[in-house]
N, C-alpha and C. Protein backbone atom coordinates (compact mmCIF):
# COMPACT_ATOMS: atom_id res chain seq x y z
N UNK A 1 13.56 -15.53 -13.59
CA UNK A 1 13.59 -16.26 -12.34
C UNK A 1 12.16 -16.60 -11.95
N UNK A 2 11.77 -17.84 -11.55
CA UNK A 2 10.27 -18.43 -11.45
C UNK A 2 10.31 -18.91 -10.02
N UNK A 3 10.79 -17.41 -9.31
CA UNK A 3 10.52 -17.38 -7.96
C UNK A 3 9.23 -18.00 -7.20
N UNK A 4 7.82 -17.77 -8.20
CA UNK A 4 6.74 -18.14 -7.05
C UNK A 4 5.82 -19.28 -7.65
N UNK A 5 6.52 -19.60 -9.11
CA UNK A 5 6.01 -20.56 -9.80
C UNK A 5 5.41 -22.05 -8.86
N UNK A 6 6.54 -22.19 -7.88
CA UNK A 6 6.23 -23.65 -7.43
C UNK A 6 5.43 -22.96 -5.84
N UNK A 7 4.74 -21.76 -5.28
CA UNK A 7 4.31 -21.32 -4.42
C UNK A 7 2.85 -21.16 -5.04
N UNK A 8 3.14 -20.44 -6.30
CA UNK A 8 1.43 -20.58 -6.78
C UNK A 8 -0.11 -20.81 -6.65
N UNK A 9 0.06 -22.31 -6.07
CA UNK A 9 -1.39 -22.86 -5.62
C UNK A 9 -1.25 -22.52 -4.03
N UNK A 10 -0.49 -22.28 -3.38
CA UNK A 10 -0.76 -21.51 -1.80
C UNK A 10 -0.80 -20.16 -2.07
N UNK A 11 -1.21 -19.38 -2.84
CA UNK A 11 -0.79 -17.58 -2.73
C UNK A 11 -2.36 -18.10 -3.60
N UNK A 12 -3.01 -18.31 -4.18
CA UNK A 12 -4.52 -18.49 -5.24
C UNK A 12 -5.05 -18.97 -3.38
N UNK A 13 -4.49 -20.19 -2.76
CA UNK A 13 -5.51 -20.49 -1.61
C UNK A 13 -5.69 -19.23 -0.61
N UNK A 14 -4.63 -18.47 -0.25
CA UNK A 14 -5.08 -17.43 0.16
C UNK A 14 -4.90 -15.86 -0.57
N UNK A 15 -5.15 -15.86 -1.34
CA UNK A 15 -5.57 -14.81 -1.81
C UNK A 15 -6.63 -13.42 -1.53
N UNK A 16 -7.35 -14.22 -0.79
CA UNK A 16 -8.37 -13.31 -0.15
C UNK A 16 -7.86 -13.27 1.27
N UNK A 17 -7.38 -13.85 2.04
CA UNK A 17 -7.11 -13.78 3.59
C UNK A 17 -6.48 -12.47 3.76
N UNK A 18 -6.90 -11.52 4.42
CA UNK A 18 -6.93 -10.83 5.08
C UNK A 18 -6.00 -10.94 6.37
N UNK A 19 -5.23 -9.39 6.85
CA UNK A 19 -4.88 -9.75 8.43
C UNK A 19 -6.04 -9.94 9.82
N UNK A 20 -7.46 -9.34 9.54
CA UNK A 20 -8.48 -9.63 10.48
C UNK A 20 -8.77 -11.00 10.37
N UNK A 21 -8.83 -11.83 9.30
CA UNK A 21 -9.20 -13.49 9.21
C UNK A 21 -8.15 -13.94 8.37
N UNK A 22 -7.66 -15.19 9.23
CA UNK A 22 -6.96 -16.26 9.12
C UNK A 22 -7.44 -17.27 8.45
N UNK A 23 -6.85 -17.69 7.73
CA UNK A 23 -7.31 -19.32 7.05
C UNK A 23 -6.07 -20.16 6.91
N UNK A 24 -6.43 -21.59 6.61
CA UNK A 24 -5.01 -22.32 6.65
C UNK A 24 -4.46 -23.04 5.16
N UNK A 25 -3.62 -22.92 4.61
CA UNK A 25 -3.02 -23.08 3.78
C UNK A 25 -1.96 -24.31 3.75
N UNK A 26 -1.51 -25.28 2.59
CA UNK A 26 -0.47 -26.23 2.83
C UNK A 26 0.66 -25.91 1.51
N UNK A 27 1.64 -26.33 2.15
CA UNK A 27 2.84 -26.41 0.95
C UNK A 27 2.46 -27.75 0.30
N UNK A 28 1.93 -27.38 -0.87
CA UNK A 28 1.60 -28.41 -1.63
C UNK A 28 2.61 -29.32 -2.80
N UNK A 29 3.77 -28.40 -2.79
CA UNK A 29 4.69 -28.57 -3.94
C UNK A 29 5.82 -29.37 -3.50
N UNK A 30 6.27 -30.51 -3.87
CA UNK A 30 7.35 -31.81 -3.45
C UNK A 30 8.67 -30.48 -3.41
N UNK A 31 8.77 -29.45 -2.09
CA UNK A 31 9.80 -28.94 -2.24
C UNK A 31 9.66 -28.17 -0.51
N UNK A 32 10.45 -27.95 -0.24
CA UNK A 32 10.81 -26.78 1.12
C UNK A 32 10.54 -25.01 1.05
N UNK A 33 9.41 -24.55 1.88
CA UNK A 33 9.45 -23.15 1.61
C UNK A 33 10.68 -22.51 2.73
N UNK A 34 10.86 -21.69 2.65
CA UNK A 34 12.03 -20.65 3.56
C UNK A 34 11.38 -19.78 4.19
N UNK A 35 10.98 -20.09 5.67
CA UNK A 35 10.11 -19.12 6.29
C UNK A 35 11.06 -17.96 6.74
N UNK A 36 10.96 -16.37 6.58
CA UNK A 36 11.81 -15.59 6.55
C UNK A 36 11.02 -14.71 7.68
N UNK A 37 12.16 -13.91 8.83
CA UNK A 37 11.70 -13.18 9.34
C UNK A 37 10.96 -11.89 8.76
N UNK A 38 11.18 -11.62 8.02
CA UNK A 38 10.04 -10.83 7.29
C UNK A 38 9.85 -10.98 5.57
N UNK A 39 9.29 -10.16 5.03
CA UNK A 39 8.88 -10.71 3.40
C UNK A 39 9.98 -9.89 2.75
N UNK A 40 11.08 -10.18 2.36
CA UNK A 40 12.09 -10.48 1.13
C UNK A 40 13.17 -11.12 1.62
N UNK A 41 13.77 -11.29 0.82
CA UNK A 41 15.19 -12.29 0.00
C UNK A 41 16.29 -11.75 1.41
N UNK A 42 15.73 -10.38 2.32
CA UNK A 42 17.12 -9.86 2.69
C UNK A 42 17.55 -10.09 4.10
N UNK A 43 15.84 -10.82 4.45
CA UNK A 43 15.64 -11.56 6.11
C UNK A 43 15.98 -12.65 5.79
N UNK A 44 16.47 -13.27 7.81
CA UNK A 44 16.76 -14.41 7.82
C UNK A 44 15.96 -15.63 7.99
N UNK A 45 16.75 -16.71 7.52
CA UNK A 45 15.65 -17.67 7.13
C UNK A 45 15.40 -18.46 8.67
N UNK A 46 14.18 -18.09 9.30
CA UNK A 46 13.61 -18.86 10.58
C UNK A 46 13.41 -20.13 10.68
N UNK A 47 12.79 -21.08 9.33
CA UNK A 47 11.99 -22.27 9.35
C UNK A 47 12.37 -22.61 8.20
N UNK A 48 12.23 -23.64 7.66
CA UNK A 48 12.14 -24.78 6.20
C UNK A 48 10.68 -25.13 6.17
N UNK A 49 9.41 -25.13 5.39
CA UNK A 49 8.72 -25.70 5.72
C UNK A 49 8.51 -27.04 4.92
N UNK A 50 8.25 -28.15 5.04
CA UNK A 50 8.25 -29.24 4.06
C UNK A 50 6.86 -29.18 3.49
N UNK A 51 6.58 -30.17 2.03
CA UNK A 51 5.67 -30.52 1.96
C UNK A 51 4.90 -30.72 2.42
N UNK A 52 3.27 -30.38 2.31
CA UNK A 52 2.60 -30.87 3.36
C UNK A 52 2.06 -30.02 4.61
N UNK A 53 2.80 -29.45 5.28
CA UNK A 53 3.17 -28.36 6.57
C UNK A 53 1.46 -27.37 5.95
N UNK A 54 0.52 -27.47 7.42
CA UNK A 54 -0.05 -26.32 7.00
C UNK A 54 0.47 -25.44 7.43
N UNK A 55 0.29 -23.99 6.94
CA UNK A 55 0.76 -23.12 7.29
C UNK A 55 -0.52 -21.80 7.21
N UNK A 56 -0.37 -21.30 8.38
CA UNK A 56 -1.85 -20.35 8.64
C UNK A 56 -1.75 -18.90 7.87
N UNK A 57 -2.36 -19.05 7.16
CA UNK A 57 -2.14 -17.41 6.20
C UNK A 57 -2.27 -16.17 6.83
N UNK A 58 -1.89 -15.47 7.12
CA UNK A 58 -1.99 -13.88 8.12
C UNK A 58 -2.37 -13.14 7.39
N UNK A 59 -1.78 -13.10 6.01
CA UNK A 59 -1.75 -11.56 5.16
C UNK A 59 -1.23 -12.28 4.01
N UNK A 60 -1.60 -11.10 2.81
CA UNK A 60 -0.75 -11.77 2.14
C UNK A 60 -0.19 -9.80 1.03
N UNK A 61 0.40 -10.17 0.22
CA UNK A 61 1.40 -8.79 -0.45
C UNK A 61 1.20 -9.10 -1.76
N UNK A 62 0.14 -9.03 -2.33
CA UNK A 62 0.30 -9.47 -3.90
C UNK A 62 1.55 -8.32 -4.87
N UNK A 63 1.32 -7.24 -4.39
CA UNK A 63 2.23 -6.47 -5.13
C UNK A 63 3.89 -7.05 -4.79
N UNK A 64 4.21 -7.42 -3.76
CA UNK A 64 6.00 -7.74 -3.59
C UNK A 64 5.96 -9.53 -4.05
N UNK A 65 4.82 -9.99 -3.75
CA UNK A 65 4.86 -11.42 -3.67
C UNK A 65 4.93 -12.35 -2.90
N UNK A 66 4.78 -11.76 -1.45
CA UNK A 66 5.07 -12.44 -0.10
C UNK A 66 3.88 -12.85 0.50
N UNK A 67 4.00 -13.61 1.70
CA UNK A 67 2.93 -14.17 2.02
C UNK A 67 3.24 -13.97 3.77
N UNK A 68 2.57 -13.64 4.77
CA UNK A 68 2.80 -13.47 5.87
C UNK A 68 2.53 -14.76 6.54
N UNK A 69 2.67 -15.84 7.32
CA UNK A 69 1.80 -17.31 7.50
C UNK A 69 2.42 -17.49 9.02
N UNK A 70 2.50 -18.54 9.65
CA UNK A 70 2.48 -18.69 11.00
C UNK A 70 2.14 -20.30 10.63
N UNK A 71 3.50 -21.16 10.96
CA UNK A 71 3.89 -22.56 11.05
C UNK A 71 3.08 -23.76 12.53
N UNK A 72 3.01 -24.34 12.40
CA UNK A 72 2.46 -25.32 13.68
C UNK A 72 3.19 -24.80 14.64
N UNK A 73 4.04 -24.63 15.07
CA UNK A 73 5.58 -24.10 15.85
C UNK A 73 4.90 -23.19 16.75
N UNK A 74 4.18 -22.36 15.47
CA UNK A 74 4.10 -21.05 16.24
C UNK A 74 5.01 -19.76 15.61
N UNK A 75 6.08 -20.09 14.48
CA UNK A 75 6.53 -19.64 13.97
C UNK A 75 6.08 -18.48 13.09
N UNK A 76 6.10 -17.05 13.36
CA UNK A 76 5.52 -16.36 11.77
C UNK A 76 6.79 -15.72 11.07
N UNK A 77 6.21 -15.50 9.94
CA UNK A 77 7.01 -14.80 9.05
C UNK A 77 6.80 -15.03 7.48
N UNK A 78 7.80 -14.81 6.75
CA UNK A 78 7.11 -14.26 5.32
C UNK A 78 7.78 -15.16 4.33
N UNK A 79 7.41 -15.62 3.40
CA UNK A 79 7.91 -16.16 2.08
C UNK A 79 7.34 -16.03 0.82
């Protein structure tokens, strides 16, 4: 399963972000992310984000694969 294959180039852009500093990140991939109330498969899905959409990096989980971010909205949560 090539769960983060098409997430890839946003998880390399923040890779270093930290929860003390924020940086901003875009869905770069011709596809919809699933903003989830928290990071796995077992929360509910809050947001769609489209192409494009920056999305502000909070944190990120290299070990599970999740990404913590916060939508224009105001929206946070994990994908």
């Amino acid at each position: 399963m090539k769960r983060l294959s098409p997430l890839f180039p946003l998880l390399i852009t923040g890779a270093l972000a930290g929860p003390v500093h924020a940086e901003t990140g875009y869905v770069t991939d011709s596809c919809t992310i699933p903003i989830r109330r928290g990071m796995s498969t077992q929360y509910k899905i809050l947001n769609m984000a489209p192409s494009g959409t920056p999305l502000q990096i909070l944190e990120t989980n290299g070990t599970e694969g999740y990404t913590k971010v916060k939508t224009p909205e105001g929206t946070v949560g994990g994908y």
